[in-house]
PDB file of N, CA and C in Angstrom:
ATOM      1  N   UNK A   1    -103.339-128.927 -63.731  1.00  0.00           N
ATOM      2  CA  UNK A   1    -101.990-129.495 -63.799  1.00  0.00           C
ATOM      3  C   UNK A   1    -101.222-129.188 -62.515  1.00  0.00           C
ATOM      4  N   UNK A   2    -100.443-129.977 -62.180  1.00  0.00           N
ATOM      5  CA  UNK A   2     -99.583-129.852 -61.029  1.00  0.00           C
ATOM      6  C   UNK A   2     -98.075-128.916 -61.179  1.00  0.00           C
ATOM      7  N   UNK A   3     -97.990-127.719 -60.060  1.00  0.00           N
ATOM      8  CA  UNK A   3     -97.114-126.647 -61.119  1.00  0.00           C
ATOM      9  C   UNK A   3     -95.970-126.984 -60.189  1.00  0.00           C
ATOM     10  N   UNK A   4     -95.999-128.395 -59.203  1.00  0.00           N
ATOM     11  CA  UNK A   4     -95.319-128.628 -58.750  1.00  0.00           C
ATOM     12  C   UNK A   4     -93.577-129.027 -59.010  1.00  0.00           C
ATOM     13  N   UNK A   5     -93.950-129.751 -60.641  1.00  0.00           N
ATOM     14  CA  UNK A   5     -92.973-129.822 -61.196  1.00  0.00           C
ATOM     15  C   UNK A   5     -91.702-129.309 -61.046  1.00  0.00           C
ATOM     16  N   UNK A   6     -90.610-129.685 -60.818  1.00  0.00           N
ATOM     17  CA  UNK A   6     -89.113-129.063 -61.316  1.00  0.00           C
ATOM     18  C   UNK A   6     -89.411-128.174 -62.873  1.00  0.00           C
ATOM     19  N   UNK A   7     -88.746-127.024 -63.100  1.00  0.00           N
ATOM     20  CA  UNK A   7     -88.802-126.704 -64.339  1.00  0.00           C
ATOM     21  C   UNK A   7     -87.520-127.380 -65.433  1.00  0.00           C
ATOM     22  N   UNK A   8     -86.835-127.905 -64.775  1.00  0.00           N
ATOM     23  CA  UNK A   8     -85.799-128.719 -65.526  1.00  0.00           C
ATOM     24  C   UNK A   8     -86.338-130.094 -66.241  1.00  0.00           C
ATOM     25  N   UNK A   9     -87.510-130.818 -65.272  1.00  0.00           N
ATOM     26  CA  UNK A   9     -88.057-131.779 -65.650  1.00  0.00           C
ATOM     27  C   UNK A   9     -89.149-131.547 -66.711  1.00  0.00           C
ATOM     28  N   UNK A  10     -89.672-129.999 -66.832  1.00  0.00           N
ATOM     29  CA  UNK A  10     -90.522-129.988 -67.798  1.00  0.00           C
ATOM     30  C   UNK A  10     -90.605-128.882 -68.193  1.00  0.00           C
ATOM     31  N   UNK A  11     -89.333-128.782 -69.559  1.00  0.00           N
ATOM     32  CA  UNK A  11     -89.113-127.483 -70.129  1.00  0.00           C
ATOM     33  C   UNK A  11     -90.222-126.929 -71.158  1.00  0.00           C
ATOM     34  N   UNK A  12     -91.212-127.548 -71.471  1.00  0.00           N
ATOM     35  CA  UNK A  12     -92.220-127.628 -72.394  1.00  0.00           C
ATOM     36  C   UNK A  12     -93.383-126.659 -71.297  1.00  0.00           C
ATOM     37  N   UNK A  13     -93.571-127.181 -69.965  1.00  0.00           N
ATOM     38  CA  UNK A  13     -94.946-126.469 -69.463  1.00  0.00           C
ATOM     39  C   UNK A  13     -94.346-124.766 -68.534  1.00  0.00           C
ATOM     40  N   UNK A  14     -93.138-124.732 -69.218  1.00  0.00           N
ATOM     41  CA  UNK A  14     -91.957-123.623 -68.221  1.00  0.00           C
ATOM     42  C   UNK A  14     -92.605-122.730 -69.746  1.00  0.00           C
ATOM     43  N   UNK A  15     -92.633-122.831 -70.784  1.00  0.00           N
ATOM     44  CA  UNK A  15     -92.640-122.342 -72.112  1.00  0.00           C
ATOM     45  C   UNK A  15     -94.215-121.957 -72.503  1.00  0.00           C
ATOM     46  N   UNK A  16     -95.106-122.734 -71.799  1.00  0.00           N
ATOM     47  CA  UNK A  16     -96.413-122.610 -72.125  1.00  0.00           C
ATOM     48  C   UNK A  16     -96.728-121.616 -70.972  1.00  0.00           C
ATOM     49  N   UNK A  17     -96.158-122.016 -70.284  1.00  0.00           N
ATOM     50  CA  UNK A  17     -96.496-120.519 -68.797  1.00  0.00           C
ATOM     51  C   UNK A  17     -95.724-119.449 -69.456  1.00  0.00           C
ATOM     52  N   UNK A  18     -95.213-118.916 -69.675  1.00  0.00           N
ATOM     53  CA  UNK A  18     -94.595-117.883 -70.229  1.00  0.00           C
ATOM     54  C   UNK A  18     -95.457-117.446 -71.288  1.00  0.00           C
ATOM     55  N   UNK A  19     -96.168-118.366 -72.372  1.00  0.00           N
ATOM     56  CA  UNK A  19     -97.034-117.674 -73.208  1.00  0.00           C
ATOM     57  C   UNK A  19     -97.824-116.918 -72.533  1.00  0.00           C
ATOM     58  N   UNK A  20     -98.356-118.246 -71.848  1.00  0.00           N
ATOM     59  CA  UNK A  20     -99.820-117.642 -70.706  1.00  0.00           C
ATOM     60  C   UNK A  20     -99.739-116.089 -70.007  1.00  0.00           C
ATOM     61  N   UNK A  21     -98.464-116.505 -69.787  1.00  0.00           N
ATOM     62  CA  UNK A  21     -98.294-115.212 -69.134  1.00  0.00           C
ATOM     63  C   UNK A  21     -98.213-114.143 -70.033  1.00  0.00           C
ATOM     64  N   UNK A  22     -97.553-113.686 -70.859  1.00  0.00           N
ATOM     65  CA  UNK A  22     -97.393-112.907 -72.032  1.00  0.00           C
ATOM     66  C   UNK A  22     -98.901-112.788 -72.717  1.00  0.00           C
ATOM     67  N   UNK A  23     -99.877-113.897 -72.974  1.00  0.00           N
ATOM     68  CA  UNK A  23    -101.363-113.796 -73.304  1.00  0.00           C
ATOM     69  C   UNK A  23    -101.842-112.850 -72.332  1.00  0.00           C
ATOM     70  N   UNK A  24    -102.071-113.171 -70.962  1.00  0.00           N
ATOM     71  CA  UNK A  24    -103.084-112.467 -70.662  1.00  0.00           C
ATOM     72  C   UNK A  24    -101.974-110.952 -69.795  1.00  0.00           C
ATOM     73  N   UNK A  25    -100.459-110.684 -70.139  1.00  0.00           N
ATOM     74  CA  UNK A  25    -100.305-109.575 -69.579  1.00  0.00           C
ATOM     75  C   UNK A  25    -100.890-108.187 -71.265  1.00  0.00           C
ATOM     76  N   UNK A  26    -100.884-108.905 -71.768  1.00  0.00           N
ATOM     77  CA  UNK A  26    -100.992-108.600 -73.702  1.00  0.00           C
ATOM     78  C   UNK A  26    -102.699-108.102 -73.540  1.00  0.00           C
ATOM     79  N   UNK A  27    -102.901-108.971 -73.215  1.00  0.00           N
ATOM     80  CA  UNK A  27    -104.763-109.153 -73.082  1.00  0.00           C
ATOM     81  C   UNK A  27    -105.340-107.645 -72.347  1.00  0.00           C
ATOM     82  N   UNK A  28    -104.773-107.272 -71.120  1.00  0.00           N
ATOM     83  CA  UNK A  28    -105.234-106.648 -69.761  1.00  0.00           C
ATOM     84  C   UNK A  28    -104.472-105.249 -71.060  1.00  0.00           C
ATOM     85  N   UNK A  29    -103.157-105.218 -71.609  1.00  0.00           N
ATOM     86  CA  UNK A  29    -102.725-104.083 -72.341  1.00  0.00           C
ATOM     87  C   UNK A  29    -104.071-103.528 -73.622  1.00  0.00           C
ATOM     88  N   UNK A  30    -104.322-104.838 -73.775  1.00  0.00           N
ATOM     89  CA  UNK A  30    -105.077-104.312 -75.320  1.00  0.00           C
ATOM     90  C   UNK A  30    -106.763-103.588 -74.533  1.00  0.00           C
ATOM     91  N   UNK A  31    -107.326-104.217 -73.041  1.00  0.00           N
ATOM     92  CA  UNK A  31    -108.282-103.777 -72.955  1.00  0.00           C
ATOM     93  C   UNK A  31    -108.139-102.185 -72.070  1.00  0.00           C
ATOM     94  N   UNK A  32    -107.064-102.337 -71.597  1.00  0.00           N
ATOM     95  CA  UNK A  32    -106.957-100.730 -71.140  1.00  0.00           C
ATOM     96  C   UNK A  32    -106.557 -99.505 -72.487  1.00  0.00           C
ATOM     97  N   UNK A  33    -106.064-100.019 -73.268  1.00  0.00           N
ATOM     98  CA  UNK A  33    -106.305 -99.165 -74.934  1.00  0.00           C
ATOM     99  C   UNK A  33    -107.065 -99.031 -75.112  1.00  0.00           C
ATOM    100  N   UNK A  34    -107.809 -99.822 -75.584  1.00  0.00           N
ATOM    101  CA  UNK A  34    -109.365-100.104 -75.942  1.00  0.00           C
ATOM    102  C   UNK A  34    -110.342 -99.129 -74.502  1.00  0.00           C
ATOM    103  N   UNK A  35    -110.174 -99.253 -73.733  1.00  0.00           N
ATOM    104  CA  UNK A  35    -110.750 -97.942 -72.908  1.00  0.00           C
ATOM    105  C   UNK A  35    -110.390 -96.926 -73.173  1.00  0.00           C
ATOM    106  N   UNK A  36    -109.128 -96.612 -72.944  1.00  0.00           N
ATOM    107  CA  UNK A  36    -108.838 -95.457 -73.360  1.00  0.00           C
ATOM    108  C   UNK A  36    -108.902 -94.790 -74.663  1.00  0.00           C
ATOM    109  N   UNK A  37    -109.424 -95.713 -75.523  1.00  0.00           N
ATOM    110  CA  UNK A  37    -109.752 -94.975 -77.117  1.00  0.00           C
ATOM    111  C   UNK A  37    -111.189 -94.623 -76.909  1.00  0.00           C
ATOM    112  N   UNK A  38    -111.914 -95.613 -76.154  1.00  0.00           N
ATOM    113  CA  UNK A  38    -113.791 -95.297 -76.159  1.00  0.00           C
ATOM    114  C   UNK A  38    -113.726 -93.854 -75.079  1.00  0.00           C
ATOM    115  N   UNK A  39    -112.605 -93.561 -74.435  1.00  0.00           N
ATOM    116  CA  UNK A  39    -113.117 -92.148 -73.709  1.00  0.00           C
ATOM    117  C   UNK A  39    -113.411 -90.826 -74.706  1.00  0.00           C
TER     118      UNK A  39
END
């Protein structure tokens, strides 16, 4: 997709990046737990 966009013109893919983002900052949290429980 083109992230060229205005975010005014497309408040819908401004909202899906923010998941994304929140997914994989969530993601990188749960696998450094998950290490740190297998030590």
């Amino acid at each position: 997709m083109n992230k060229t966009i205005p975010v005014m013109a497309s408040p819908r893919m401004k909202s899906t990046d923010w998941l994304l983002l929140f997914e994989v900052l969530f993601s990188e949290k749960k696998v450094e737990f998950e290490k740190a429980f297998l030590r």
